[in-house]
N, C-alpha and C. Protein backbone atom coordinates (compact mmCIF):
# COMPACT_ATOMS: atom_id res chain seq x y z
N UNK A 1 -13.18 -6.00 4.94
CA UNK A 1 -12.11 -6.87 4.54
C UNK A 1 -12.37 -8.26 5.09
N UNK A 2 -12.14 -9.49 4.34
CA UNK A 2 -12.47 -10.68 4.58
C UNK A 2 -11.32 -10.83 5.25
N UNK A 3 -11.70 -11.76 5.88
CA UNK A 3 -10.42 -13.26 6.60
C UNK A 3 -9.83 -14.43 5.46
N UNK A 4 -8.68 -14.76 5.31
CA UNK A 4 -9.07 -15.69 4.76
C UNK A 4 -8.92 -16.59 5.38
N UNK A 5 -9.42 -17.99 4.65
CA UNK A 5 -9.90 -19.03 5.76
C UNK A 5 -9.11 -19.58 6.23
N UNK A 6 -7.51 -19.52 5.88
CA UNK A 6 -6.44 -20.27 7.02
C UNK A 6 -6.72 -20.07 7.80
N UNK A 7 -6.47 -18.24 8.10
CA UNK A 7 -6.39 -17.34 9.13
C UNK A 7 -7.12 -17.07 10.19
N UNK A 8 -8.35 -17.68 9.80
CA UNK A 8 -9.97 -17.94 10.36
C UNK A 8 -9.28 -19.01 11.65
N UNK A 9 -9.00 -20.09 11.11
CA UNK A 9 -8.43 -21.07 12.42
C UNK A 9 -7.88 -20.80 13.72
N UNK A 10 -7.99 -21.72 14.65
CA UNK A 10 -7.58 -21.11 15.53
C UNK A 10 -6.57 -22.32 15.81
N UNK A 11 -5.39 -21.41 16.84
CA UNK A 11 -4.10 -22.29 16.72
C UNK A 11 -4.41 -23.86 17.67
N UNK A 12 -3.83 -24.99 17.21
CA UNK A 12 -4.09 -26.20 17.86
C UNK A 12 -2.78 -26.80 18.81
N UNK A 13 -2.49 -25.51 18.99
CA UNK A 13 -1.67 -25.46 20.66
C UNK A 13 -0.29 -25.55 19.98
N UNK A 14 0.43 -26.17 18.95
CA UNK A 14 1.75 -26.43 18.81
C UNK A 14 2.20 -25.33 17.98
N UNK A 15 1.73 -24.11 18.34
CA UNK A 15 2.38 -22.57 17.92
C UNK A 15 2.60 -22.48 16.59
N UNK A 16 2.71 -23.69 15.62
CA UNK A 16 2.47 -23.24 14.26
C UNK A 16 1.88 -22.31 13.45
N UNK A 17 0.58 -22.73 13.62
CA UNK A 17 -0.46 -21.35 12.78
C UNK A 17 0.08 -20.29 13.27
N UNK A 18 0.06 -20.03 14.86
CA UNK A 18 0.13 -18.51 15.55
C UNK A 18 1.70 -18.12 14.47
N UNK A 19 3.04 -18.42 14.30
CA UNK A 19 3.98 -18.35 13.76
C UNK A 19 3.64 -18.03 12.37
N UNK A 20 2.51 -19.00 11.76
CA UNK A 20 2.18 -18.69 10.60
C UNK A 20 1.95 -17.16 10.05
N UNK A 21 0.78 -16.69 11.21
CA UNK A 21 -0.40 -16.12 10.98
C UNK A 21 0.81 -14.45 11.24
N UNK A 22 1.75 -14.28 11.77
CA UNK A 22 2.80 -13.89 12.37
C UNK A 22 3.41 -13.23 11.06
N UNK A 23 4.02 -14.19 10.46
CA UNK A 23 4.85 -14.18 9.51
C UNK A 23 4.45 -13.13 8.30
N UNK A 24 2.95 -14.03 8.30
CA UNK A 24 2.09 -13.32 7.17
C UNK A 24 1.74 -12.23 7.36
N UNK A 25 1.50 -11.71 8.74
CA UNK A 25 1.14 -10.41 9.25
C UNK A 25 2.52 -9.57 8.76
N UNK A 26 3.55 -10.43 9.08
CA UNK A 26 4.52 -9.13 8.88
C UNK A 26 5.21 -8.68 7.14
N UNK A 27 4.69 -9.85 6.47
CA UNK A 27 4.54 -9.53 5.02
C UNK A 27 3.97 -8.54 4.54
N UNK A 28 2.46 -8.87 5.02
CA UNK A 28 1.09 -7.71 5.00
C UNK A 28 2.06 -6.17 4.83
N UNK A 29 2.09 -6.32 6.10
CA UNK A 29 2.84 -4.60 6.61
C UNK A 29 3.77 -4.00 6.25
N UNK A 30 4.84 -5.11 5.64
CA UNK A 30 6.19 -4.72 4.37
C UNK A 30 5.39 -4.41 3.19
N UNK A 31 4.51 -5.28 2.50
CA UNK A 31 3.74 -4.85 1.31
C UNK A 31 3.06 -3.48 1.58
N UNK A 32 2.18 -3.33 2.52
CA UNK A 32 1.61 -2.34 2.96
C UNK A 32 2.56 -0.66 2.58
N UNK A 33 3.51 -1.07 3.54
CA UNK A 33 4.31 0.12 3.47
C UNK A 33 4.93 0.51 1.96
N UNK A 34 5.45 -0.56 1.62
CA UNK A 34 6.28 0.03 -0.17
C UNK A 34 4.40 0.26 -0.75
N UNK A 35 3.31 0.26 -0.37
CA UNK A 35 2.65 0.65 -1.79
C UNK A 35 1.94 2.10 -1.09
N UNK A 36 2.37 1.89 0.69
CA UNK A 36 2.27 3.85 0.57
C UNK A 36 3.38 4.54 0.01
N UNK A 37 4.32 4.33 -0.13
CA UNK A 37 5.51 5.00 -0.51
C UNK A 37 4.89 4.78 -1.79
N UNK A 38 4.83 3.54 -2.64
CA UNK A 38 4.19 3.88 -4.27
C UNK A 38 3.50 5.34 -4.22
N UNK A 39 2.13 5.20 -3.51
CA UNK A 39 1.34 6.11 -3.49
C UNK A 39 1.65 7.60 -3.48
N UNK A 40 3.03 7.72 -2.36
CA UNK A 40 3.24 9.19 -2.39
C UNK A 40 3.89 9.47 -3.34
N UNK A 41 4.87 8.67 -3.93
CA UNK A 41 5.46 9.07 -5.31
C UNK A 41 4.47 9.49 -6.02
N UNK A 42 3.67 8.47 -6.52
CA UNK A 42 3.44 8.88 -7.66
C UNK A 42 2.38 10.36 -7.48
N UNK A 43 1.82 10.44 -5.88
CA UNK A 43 0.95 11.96 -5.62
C UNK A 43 1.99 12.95 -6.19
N UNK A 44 3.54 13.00 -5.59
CA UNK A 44 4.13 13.47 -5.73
C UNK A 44 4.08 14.26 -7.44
N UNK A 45 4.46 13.00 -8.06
CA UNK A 45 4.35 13.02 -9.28
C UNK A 45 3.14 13.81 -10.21
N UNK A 46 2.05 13.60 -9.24
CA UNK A 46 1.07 14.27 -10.05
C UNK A 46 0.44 15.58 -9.71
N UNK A 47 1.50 15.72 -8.75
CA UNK A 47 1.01 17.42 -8.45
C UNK A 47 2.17 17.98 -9.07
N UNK A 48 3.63 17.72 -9.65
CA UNK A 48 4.58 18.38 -10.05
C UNK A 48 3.71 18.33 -11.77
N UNK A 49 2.78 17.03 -12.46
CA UNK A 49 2.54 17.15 -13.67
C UNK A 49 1.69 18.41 -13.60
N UNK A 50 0.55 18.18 -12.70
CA UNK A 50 -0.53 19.57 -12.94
C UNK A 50 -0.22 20.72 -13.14
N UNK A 51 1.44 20.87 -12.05
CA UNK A 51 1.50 22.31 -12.02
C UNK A 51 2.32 22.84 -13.19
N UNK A 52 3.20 21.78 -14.11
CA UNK A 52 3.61 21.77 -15.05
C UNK A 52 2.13 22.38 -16.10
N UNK A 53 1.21 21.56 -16.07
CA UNK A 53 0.10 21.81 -17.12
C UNK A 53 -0.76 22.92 -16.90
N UNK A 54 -0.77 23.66 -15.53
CA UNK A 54 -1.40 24.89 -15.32
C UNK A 54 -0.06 25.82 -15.68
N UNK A 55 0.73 25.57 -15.54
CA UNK A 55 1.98 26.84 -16.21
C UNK A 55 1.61 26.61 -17.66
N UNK A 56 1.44 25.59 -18.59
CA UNK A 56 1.96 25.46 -19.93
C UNK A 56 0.24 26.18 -20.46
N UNK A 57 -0.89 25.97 -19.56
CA UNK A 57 -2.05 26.04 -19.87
C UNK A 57 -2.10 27.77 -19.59
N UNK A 58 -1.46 28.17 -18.78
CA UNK A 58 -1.26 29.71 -18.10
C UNK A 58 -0.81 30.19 -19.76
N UNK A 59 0.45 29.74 -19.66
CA UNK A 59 1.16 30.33 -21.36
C UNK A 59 0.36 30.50 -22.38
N UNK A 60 -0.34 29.52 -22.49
CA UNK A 60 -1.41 29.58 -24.08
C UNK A 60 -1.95 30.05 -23.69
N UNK A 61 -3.08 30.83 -22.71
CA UNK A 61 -3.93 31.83 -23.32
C UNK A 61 -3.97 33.28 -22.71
N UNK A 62 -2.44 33.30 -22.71
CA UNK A 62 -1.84 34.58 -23.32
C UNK A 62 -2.42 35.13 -24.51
C-alpha cells in the first residue's frame, strides 16, 4: 500500500498536518469498517444463495 504524498510529510511543528493526518486516519477506519460489514452481508448472502441452489439442484435430479 502506497502513502500518499500529503501524508508522506512530516508535521512543521504547528500540529496541523498531525490533526490532518488524524482526521483522515479516522475516516480510513469508518470506511474500513461499513465495507467489512458490506462484505459479511453480502458472504452472508451468498452462502444462503448456494444453499438455496444446492436444494433446488438436489430437487432436479431426482
Amino acid at each position: 500500500m502506497q502513502i500518499p504524498e500529503d501524508m508522506s510529510r512530516v508535521d512543521n511543528g504547528d500540529g496541523n498536518l498531525c490533526s490532518d493526518m488524524l482526521s483522515k486516519l479516522s475516516l480510513l477506519k469508518e470506511k474500513n469498517k461499513l465495507m467489512e460489514n458490506e462484505l459479511k452481508e453480502m458472504q452472508e448472502r451468498y452462502s444462503e444463495m448456494s444453499l438455496k441452489f444446492a436444494k433446488v439442484e438436489g430437487e432436479r435430479q431426482k
